[in-house]
C-alpha atoms as a PDB file:
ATOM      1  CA  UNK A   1      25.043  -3.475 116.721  1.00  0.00           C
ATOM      2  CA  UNK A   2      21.891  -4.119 114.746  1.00  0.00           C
ATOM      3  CA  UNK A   3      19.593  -5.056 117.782  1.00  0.00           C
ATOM      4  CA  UNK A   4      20.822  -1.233 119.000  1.00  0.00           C
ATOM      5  CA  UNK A   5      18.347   0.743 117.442  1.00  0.00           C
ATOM      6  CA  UNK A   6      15.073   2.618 118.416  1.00  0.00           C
ATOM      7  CA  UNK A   7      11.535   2.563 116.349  1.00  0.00           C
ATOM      8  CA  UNK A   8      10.952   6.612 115.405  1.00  0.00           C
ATOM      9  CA  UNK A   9       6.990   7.799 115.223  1.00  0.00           C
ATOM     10  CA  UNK A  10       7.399   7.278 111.547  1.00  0.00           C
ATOM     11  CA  UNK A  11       7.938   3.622 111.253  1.00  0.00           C
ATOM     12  CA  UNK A  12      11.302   2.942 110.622  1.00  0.00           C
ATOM     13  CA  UNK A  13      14.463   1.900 112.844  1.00  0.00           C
ATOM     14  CA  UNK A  14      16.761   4.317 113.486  1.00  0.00           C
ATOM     15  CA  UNK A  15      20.595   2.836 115.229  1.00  0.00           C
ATOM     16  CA  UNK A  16      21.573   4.293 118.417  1.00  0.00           C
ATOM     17  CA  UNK A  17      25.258   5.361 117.533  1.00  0.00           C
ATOM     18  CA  UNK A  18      26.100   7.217 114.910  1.00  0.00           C
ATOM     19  CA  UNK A  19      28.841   8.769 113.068  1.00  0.00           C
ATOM     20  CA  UNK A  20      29.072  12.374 113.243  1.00  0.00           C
ATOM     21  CA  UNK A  21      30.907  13.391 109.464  1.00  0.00           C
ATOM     22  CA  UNK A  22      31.503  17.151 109.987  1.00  0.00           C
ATOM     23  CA  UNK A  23      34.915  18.123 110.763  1.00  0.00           C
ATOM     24  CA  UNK A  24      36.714  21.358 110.269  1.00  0.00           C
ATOM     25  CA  UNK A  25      39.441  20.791 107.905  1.00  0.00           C
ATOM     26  CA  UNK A  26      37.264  18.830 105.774  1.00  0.00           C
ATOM     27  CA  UNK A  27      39.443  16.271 104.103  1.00  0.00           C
ATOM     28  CA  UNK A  28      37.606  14.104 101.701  1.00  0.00           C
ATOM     29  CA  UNK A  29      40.034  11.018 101.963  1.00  0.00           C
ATOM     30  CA  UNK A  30      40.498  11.205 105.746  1.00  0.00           C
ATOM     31  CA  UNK A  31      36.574  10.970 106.339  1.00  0.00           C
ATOM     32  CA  UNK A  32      36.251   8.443 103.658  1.00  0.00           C
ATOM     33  CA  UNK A  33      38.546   6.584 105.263  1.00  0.00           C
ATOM     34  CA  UNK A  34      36.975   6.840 108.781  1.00  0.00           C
ATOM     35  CA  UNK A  35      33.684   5.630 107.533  1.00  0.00           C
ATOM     36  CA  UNK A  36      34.726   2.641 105.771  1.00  0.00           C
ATOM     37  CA  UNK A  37      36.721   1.879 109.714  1.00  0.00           C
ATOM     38  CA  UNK A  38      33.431   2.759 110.745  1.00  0.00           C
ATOM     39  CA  UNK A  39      31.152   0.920 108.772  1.00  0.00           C
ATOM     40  CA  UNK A  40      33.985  -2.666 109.262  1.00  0.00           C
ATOM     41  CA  UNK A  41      33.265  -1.865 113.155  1.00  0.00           C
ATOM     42  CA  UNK A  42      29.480  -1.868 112.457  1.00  0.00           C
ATOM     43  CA  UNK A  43      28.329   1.499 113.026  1.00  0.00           C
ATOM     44  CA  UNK A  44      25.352   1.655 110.759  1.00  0.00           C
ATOM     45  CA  UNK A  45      24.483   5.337 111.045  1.00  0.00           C
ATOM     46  CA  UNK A  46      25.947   8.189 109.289  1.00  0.00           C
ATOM     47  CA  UNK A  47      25.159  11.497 109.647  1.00  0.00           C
ATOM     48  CA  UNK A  48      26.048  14.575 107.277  1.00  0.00           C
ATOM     49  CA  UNK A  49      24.763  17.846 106.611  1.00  0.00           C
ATOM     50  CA  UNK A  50      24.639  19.726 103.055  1.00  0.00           C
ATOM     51  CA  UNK A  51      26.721  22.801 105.280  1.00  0.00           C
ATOM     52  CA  UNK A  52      29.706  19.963 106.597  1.00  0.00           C
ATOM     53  CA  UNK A  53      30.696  19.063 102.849  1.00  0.00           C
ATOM     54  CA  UNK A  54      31.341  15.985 103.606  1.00  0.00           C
ATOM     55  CA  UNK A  55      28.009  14.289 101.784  1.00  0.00           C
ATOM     56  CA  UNK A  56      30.515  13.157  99.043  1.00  0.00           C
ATOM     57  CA  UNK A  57      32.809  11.040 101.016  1.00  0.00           C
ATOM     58  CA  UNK A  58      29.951  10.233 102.770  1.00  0.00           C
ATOM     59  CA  UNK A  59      28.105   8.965  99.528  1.00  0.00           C
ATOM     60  CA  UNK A  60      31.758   7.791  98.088  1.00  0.00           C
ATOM     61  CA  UNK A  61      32.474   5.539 101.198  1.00  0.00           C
ATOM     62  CA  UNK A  62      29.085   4.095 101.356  1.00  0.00           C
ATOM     63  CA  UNK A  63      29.190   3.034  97.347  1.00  0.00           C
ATOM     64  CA  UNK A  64      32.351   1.691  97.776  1.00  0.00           C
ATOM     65  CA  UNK A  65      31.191  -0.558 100.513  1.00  0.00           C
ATOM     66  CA  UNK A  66      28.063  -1.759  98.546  1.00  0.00           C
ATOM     67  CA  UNK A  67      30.334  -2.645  95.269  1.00  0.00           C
ATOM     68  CA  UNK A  68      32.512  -4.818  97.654  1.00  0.00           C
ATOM     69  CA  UNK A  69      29.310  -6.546  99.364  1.00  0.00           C
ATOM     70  CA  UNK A  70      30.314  -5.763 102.377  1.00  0.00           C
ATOM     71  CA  UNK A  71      27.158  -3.613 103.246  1.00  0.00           C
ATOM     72  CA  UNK A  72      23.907  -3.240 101.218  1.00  0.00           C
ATOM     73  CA  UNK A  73      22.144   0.304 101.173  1.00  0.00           C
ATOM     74  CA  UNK A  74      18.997  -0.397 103.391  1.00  0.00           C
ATOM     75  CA  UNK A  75      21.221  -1.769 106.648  1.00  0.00           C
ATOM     76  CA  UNK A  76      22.581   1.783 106.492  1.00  0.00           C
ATOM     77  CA  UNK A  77      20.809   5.162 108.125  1.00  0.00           C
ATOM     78  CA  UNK A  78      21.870   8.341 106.471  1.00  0.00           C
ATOM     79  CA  UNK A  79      20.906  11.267 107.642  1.00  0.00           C
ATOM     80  CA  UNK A  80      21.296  15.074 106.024  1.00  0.00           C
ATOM     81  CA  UNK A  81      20.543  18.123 106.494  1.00  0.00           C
ATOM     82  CA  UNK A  82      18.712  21.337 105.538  1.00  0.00           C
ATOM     83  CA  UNK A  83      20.760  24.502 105.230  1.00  0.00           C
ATOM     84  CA  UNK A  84      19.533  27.430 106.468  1.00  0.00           C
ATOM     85  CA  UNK A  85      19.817  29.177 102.929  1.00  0.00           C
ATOM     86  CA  UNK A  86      17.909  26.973 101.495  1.00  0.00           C
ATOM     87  CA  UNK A  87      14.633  26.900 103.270  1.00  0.00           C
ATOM     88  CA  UNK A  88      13.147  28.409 100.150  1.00  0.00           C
ATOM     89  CA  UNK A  89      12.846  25.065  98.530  1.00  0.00           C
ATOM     90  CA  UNK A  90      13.814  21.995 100.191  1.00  0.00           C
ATOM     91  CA  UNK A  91      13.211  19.688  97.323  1.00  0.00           C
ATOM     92  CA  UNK A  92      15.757  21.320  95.347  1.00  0.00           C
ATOM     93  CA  UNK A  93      18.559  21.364  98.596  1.00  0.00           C
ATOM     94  CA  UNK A  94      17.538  17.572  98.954  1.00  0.00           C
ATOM     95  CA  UNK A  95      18.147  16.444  95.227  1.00  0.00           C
ATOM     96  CA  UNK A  96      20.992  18.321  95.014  1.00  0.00           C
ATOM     97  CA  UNK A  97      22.286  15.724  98.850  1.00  0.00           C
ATOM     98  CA  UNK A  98      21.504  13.051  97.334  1.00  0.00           C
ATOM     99  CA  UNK A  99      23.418  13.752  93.747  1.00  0.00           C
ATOM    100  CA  UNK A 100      26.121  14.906  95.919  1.00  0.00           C
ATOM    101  CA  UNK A 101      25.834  11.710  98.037  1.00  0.00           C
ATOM    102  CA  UNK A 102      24.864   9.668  94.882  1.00  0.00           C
ATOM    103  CA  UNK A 103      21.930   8.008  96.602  1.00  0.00           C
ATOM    104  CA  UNK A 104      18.330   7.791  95.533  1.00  0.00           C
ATOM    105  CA  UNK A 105      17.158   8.571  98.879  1.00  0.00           C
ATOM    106  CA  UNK A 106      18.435   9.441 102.576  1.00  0.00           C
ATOM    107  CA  UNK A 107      16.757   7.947 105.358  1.00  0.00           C
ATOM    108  CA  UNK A 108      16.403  11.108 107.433  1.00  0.00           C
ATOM    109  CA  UNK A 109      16.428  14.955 106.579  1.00  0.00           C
ATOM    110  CA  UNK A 110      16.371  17.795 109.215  1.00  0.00           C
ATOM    111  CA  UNK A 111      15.981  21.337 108.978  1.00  0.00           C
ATOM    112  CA  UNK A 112      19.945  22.303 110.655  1.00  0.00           C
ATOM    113  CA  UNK A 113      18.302  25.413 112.096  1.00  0.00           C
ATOM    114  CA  UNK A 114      15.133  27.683 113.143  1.00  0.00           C
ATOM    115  CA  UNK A 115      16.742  30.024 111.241  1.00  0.00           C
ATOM    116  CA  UNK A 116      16.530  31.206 107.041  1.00  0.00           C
ATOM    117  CA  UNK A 117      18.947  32.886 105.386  1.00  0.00           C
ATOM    118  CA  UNK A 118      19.258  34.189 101.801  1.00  0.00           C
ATOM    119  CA  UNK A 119      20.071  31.452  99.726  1.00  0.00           C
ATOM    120  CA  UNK A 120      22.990  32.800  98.486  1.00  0.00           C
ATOM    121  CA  UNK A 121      24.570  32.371 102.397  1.00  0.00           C
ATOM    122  CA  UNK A 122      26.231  28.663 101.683  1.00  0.00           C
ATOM    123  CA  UNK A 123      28.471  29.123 104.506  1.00  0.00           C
ATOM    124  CA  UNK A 124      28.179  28.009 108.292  1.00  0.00           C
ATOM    125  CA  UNK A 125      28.739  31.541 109.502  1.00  0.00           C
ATOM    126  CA  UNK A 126      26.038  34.332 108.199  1.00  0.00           C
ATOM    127  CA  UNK A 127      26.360  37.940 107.677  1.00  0.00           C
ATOM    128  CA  UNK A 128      24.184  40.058 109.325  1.00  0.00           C
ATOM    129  CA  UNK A 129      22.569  40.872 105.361  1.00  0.00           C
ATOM    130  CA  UNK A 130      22.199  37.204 104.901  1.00  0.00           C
ATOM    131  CA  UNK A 131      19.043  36.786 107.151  1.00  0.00           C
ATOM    132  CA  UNK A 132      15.280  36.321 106.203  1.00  0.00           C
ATOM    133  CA  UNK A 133      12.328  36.065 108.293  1.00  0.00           C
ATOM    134  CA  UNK A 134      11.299  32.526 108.749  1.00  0.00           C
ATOM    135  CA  UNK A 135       8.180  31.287 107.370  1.00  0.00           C
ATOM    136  CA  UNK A 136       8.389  27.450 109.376  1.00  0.00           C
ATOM    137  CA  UNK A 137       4.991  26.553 108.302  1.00  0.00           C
ATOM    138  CA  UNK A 138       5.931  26.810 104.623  1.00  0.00           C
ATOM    139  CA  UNK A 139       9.678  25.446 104.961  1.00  0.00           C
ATOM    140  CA  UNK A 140       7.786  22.878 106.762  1.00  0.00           C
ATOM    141  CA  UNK A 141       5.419  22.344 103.655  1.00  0.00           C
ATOM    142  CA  UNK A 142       8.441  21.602 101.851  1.00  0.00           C
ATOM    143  CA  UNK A 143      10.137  19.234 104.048  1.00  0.00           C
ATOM    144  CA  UNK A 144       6.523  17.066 104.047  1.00  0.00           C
ATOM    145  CA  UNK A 145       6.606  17.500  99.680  1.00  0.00           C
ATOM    146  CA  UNK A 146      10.242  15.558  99.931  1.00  0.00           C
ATOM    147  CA  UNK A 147       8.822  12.871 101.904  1.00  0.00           C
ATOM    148  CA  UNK A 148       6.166  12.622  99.615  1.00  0.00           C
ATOM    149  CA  UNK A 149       8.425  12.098  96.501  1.00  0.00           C
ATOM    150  CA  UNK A 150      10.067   9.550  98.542  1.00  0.00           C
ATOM    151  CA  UNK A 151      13.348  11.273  98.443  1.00  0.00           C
ATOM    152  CA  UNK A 152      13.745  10.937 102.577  1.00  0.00           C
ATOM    153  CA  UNK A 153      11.573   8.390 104.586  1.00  0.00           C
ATOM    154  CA  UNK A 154      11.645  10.725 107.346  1.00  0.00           C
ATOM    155  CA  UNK A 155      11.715  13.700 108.151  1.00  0.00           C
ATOM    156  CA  UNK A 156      12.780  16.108 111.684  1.00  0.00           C
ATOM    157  CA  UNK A 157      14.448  18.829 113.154  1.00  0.00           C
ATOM    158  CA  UNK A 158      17.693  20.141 115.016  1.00  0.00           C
ATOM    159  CA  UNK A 159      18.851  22.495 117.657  1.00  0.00           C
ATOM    160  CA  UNK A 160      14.709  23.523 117.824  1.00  0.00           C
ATOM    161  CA  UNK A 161      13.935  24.275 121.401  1.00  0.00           C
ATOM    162  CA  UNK A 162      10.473  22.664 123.076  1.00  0.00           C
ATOM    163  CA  UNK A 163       8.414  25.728 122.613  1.00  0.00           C
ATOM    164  CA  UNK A 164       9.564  25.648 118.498  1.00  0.00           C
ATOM    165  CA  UNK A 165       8.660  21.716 118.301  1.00  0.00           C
ATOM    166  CA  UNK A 166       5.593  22.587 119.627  1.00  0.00           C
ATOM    167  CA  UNK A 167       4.433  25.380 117.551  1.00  0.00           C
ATOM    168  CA  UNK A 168       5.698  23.165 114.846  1.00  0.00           C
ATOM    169  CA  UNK A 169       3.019  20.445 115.967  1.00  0.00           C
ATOM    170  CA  UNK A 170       0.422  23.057 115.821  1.00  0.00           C
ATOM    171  CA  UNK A 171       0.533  23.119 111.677  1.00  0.00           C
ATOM    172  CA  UNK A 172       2.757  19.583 110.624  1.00  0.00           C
ATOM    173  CA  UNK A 173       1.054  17.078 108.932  1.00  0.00           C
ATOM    174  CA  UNK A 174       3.587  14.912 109.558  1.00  0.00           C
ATOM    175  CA  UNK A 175       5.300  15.385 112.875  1.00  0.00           C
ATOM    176  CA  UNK A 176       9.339  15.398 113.297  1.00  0.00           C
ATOM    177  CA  UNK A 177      10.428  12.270 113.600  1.00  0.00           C
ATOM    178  CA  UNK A 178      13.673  13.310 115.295  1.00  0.00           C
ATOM    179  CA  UNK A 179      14.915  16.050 117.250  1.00  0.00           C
ATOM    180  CA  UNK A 180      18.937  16.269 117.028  1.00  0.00           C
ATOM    181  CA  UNK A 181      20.073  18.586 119.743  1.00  0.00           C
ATOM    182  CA  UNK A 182      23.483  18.985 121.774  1.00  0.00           C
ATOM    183  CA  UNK A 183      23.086  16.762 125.265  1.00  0.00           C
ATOM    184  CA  UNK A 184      25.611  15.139 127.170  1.00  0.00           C
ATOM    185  CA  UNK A 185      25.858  14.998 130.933  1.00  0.00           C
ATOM    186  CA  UNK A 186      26.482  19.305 131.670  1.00  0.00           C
ATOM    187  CA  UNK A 187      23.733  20.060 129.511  1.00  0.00           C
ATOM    188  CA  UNK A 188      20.938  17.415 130.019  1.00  0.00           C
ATOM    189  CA  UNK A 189      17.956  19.045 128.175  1.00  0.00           C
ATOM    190  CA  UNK A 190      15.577  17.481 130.667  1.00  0.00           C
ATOM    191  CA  UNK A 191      12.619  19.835 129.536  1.00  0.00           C
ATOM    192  CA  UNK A 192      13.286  19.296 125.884  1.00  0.00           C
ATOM    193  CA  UNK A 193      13.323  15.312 126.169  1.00  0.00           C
ATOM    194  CA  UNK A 194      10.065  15.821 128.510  1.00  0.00           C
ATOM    195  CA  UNK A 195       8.178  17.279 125.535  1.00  0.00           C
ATOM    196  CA  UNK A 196       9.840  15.286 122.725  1.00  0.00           C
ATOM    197  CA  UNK A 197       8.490  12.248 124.638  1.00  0.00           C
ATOM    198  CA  UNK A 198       4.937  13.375 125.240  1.00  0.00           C
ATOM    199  CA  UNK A 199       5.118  13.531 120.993  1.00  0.00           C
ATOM    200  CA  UNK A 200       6.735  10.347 120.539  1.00  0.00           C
ATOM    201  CA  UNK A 201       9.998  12.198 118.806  1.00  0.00           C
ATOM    202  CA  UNK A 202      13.025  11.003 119.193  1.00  0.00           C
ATOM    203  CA  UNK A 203      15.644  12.936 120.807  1.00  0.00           C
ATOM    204  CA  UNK A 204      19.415  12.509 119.138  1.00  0.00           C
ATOM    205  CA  UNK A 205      22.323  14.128 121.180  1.00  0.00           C
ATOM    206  CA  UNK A 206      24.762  15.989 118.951  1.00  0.00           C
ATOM    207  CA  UNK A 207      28.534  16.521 120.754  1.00  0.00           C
ATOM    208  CA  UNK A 208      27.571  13.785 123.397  1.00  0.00           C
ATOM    209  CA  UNK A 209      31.226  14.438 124.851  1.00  0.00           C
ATOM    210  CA  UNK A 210      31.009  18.260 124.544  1.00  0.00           C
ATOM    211  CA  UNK A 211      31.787  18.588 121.196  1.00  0.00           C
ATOM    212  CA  UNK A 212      36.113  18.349 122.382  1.00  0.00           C
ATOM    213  CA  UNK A 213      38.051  19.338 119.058  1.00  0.00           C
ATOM    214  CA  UNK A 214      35.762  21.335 117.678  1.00  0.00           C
ATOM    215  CA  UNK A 215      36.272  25.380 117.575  1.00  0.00           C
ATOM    216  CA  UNK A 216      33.088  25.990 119.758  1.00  0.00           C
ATOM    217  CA  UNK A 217      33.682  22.164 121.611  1.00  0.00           C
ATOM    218  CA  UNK A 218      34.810  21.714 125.047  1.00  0.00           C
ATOM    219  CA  UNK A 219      36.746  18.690 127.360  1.00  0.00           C
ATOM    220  CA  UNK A 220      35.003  20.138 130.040  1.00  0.00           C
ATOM    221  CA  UNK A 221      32.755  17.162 129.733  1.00  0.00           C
ATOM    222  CA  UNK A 222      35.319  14.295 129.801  1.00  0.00           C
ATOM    223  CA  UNK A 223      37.482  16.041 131.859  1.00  0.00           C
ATOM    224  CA  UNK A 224      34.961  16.286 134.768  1.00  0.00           C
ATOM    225  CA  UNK A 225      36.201  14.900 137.825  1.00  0.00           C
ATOM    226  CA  UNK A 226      32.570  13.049 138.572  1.00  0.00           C
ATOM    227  CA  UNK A 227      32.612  11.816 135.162  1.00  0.00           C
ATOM    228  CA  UNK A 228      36.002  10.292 135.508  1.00  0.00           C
ATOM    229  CA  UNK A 229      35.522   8.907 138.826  1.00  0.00           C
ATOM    230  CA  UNK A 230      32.262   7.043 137.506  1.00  0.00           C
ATOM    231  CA  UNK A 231      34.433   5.882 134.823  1.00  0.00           C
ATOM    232  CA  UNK A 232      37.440   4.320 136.895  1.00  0.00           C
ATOM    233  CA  UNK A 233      34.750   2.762 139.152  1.00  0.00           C
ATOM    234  CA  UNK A 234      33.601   0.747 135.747  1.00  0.00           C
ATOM    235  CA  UNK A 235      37.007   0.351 134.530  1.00  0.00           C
ATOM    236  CA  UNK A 236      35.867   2.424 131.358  1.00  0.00           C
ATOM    237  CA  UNK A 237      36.376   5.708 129.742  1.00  0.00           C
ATOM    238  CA  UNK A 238      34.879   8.661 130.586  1.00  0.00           C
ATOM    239  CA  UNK A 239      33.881   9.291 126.624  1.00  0.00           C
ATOM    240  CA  UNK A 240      31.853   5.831 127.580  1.00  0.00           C
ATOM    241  CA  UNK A 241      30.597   7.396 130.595  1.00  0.00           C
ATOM    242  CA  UNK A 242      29.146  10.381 128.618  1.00  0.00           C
ATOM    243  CA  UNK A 243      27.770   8.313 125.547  1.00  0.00           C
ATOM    244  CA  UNK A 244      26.461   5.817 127.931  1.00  0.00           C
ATOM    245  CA  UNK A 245      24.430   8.285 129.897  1.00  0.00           C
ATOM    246  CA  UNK A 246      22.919   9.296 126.565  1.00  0.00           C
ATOM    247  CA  UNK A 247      21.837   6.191 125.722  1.00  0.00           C
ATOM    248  CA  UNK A 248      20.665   5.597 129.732  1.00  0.00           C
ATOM    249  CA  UNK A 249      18.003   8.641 128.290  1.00  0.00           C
ATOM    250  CA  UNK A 250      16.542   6.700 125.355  1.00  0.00           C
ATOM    251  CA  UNK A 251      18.520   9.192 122.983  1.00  0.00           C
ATOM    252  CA  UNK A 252      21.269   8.388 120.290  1.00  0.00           C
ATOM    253  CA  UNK A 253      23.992   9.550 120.474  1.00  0.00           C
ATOM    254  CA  UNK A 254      26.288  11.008 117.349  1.00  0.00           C
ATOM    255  CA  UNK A 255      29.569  10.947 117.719  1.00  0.00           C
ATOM    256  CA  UNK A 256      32.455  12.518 115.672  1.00  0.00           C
ATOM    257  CA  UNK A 257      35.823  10.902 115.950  1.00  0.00           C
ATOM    258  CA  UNK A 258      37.596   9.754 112.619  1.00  0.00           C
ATOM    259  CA  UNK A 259      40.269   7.502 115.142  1.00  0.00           C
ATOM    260  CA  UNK A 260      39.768   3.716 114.823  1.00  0.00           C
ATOM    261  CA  UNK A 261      41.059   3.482 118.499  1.00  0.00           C
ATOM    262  CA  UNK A 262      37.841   5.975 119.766  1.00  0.00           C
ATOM    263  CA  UNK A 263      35.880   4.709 117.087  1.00  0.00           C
ATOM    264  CA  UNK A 264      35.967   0.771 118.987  1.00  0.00           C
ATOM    265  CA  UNK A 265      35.904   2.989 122.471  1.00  0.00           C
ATOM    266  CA  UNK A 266      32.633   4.358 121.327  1.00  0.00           C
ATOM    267  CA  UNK A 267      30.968   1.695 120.457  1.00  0.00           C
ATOM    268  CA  UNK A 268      31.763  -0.007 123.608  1.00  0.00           C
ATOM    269  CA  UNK A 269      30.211   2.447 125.485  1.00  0.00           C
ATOM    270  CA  UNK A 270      26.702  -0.702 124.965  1.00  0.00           C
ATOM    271  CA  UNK A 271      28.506  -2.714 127.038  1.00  0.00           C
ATOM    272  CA  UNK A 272      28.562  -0.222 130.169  1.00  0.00           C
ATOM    273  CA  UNK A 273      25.904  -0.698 132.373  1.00  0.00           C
ATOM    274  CA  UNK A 274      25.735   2.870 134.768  1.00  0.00           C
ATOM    275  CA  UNK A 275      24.083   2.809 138.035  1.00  0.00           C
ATOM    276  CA  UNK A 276      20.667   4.667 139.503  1.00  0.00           C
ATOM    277  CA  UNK A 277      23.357   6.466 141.827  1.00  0.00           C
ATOM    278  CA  UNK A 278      25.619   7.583 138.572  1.00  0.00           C
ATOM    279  CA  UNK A 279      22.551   8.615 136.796  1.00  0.00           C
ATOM    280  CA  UNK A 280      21.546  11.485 140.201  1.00  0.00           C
ATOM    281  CA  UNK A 281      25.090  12.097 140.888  1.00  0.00           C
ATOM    282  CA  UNK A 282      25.566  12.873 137.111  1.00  0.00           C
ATOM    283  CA  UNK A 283      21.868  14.868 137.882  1.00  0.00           C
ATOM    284  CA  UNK A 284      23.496  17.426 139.674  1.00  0.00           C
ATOM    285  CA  UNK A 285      26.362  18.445 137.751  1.00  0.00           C
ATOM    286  CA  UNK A 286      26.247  22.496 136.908  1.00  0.00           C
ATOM    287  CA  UNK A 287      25.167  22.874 133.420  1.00  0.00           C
ATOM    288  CA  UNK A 288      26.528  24.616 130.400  1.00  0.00           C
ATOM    289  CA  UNK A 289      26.188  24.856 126.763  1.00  0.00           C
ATOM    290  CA  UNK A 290      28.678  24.383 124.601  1.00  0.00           C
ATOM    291  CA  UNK A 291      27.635  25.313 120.801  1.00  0.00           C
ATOM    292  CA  UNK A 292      25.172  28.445 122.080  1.00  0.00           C
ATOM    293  CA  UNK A 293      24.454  30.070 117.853  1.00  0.00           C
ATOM    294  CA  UNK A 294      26.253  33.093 118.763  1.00  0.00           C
ATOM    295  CA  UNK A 295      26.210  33.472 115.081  1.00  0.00           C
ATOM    296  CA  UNK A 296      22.848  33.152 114.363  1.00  0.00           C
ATOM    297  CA  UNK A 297      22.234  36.307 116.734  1.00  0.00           C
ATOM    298  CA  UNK A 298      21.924  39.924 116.147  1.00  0.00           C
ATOM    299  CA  UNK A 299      19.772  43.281 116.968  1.00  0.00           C
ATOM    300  CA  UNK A 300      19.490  43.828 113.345  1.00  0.00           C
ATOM    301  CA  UNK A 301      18.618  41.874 110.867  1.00  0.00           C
ATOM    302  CA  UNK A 302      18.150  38.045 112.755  1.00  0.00           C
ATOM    303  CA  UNK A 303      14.414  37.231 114.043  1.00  0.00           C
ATOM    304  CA  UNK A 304      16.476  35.993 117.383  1.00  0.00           C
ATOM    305  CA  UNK A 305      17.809  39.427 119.374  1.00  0.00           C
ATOM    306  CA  UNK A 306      19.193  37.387 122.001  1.00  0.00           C
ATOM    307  CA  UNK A 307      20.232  33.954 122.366  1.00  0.00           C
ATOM    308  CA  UNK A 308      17.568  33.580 124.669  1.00  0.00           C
ATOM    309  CA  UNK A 309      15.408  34.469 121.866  1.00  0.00           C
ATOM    310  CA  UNK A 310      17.079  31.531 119.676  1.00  0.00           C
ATOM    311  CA  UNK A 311      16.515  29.095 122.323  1.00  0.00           C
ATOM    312  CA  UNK A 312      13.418  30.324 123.829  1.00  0.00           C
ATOM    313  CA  UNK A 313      15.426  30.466 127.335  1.00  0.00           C
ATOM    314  CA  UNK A 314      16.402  26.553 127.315  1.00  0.00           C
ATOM    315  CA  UNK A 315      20.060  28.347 128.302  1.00  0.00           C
END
């Protein structure tokens, strides 16, 4: 899977599958044991997030690996995250990763969010007292400082829409490297990629199925009846279909499955070559969001009214 992987604006290779480490009932030993399938399968990308708790089996699984010489640190691309309560000082939020991950660095850090909470808000779903006004330009600042200690060797963004990536460009010294946004075949983000492209960042697709077993998720996406059809004509999965049209895009795609049997499915998905009359049939299909920040929306205290305020009316 090595040759699988994409050169990001700032230098280094980034792998085009990944595995997606948040799940809901986060047990430790169940994701450690998914990434060390994972990592025997060759999947060489693992992404976290300070807010998923799962940076310690992350870090656990990964050191294990090393000890046994099966894997040495720089063939691996670890990604983490920014919390939104934390925007206040991202150096501190990224030491405190990597001692939970026991690593010296992480390859990539995003901010999670447009959004800043009080930093007392270490939980996915704010109150409406928890929010503060954003200040990007200085969280931004701080994201820049942590490459510069060499604590990340790249740095990004998620779930920003293109009007926040550009006003971002308008102050960063460093552009994102990487934009990691939800896309799968119902919601394409064909603006978004447009304007990620023009800056040379690289779009990665969150829930490239839909996001199916997660609270906010949906099967809608591997359920489809064009999706499934494409897939019997290829004598593959739809899941394959889906990650496959990601990939078709230039993105990467993160997927979260901890079973061995979807793990091998996913990675498969290389092998699938879809056709120009796939790609406009898959063009057409009605789009819908499926994780839309309800939560990160109010009249009161949240800088975003209306979602269409959060997503600058990419909805």
């Amino acid at each position: 899977m090595r040759s699988n992987e994409v050169r990001l604006n700032c230098g280094i290779t980034v792998p085009l599958i990944g595995l997606g480490t948040y799940s809901f009932n986060n047990d430790r030993e169940t994701t450690e044991q998914a990434i060390h399938v994972a990592l025997k399968m060759g999947y060489r990308h693992l992404d976290t997030a300070k807010i998923y708790g799962s940076e310690p089996a992350v870090g656990n699984a990964l050191r294990l690996a090393i000890e046994d010489e099966s894997i040495r640190r720089e063939d691996v691309f670890v990604t983490s995250k920014l919390w939104s309560a934390d925007h206040h000082d991202p150096v501190s939020a990224l030491k405190q990763t990597l001692r939970n991950l026991g690593m010296e660095y992480v390859d990539m850090y995003l901010v999670h969010w447009p959004v800043k909470l009080k930093p007392w808000a270490c939980y996915a779903v704010p109150k409406e007292e928890d929010f503060e006004q954003l200040d990007l330009e200085s969280t931004w600042a701080g994201m820049e400082k942590c490459l510069d200690m060499g604590l990340c060797r790249c740095i990004g963004v998620s779930n920003f829409s293109s009007k926040k990536v550009e006003r971002l460009l308008e102050f960063a010294s460093v552009p994102p490297a990487v934009n990691q946004v939800e896309m799968h075949p119902m919601w394409r983000q064909r603006k978004l990629r447009e304007i990620c492209a023009d800056h040379k960042i690289h779009v990665s697709a969150y829930s490239p199925l839909g996001g199916p077993g997660n609270a906010w998720g949906s099967t809608a996406v591997v359920e489809n009846p064009l999706i499934k059809s494409i897939a019997l004509k290829h004598q593959a999965t739809p899941a394959q279909v889906a990650l496959n049209w990601g990939l078709s895009k230039g993105a990467s795609v993160i997927v979260k499955s901890f079973n061995p049997d979807r793990l091998k499915e996913n990675v498969a998905s290389f092998d699938l070559k879809l056709d120009d009359e796939d790609l406009l049939e898959i063009d057409k299909l009605e789009e819908r969001k499926m994780m839309r920040g309800e939560f990160l929306v109010n009249d009161t205290t949240s800088p975003y009214k209306t979602l269409e305020d959060l997503w600058d009316y990419e909805i």
